[in-house]
Protein backbone atom coordinates (compact mmCIF):
# COMPACT_ATOMS: atom_id res chain seq x y z
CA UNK A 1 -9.22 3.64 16.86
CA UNK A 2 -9.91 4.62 13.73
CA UNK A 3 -11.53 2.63 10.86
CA UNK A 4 -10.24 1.65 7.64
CA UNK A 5 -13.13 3.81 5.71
CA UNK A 6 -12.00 6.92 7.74
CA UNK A 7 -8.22 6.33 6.72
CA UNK A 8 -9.43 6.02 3.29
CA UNK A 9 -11.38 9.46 3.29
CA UNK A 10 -8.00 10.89 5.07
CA UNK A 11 -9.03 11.26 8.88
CA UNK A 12 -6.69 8.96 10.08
CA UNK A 13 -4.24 9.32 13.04
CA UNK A 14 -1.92 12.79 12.80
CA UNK A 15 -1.56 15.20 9.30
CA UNK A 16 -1.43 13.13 5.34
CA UNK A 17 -1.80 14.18 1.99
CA UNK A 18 -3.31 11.91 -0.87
CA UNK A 19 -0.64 10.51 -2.56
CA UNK A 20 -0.62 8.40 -6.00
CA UNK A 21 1.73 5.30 -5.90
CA UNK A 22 1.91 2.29 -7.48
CA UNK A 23 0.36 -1.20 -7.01
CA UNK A 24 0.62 -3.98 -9.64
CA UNK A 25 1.52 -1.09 -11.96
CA UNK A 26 -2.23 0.64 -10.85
CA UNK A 27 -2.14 4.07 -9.82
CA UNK A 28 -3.49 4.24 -6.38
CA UNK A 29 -4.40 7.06 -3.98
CA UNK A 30 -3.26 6.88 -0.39
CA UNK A 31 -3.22 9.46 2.53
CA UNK A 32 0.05 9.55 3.58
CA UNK A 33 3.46 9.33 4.03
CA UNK A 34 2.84 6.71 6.48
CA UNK A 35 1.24 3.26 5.98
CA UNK A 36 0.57 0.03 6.88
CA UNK A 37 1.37 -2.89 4.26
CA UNK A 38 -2.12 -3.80 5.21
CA UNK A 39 -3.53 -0.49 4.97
CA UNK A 40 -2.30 -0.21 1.37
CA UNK A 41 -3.70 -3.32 0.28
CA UNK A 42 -6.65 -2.50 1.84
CA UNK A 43 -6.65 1.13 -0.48
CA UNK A 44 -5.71 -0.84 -3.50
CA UNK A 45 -8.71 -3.26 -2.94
CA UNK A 46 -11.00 -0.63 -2.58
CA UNK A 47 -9.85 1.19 -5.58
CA UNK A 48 -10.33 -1.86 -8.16
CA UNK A 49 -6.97 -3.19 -8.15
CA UNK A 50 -7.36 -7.08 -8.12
CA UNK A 51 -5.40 -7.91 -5.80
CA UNK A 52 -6.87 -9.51 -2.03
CA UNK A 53 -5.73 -8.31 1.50
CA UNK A 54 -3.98 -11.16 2.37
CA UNK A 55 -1.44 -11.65 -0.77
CA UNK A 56 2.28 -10.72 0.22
CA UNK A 57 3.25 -7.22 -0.84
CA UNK A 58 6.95 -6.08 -1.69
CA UNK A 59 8.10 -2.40 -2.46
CA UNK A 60 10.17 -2.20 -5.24
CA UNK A 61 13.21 -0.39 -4.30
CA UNK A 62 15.53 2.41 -5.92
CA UNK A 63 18.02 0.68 -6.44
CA UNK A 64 15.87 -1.79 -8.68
CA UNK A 65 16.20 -4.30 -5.56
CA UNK A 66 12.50 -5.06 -3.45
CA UNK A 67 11.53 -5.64 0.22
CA UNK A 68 8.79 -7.55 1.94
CA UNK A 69 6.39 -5.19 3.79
CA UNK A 70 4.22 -7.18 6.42
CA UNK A 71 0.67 -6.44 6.96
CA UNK A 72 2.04 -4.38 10.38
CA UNK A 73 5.35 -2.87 8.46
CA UNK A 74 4.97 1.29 8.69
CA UNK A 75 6.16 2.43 5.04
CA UNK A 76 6.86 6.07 3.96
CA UNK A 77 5.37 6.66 0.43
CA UNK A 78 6.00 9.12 -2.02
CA UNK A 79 4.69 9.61 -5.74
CA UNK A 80 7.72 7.62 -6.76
CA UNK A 81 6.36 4.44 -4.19
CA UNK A 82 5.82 0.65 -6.35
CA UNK A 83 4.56 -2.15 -4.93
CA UNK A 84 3.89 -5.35 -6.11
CA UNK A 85 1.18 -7.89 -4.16
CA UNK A 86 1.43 -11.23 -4.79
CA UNK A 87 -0.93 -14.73 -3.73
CA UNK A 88 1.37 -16.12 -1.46
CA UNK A 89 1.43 -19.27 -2.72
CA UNK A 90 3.10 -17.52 -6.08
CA UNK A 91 6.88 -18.78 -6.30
CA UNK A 92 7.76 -16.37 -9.23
């Protein structure tokens, strides 16, 4: 099992790359493609963004629509990747 400080310094489970996406509009560095919702929060946490790990995160999509990603969810990011995490009591 690996921890969430060794994901962050990119010896987590199989081959990543650092990759900048997007969280509340802050650039964040991941090793990816592959990620948790949780482990994303958890990276945008670390790196200032204020924003806690529990708040609901949604990928903005393409296509200008978005999509709930679950603390469990496996996403593939890219440098194009937004997200946007939200207190879940927020009804906007």
């Amino acid at each position: 099992m690996t921890s969430t400080v060794e994901q962050q310094s990119g010896h987590k489970r199989g081959p990543g790359h650092e990759v900048a996406i997007a969280v509340n509009n802050k650039t964040v560095t991941v090793t990816g493609p592959r990620l948790t919702g949780l482990e994303i929060k958890e990276a945008a946490v670390a790196q200032g963004v204020q924003i806690e790990v529990d708040f609901l995160l949604s990928e903005e999509l393409p296509s200008g629509g978005t999509r709930i990603v679950g603390d469990s969810d496996v996403v593939t990011v890219n440098k194009h990747s937004k997200f946007t995490a939200v207190a879940g009591d927020d009804n906007s």
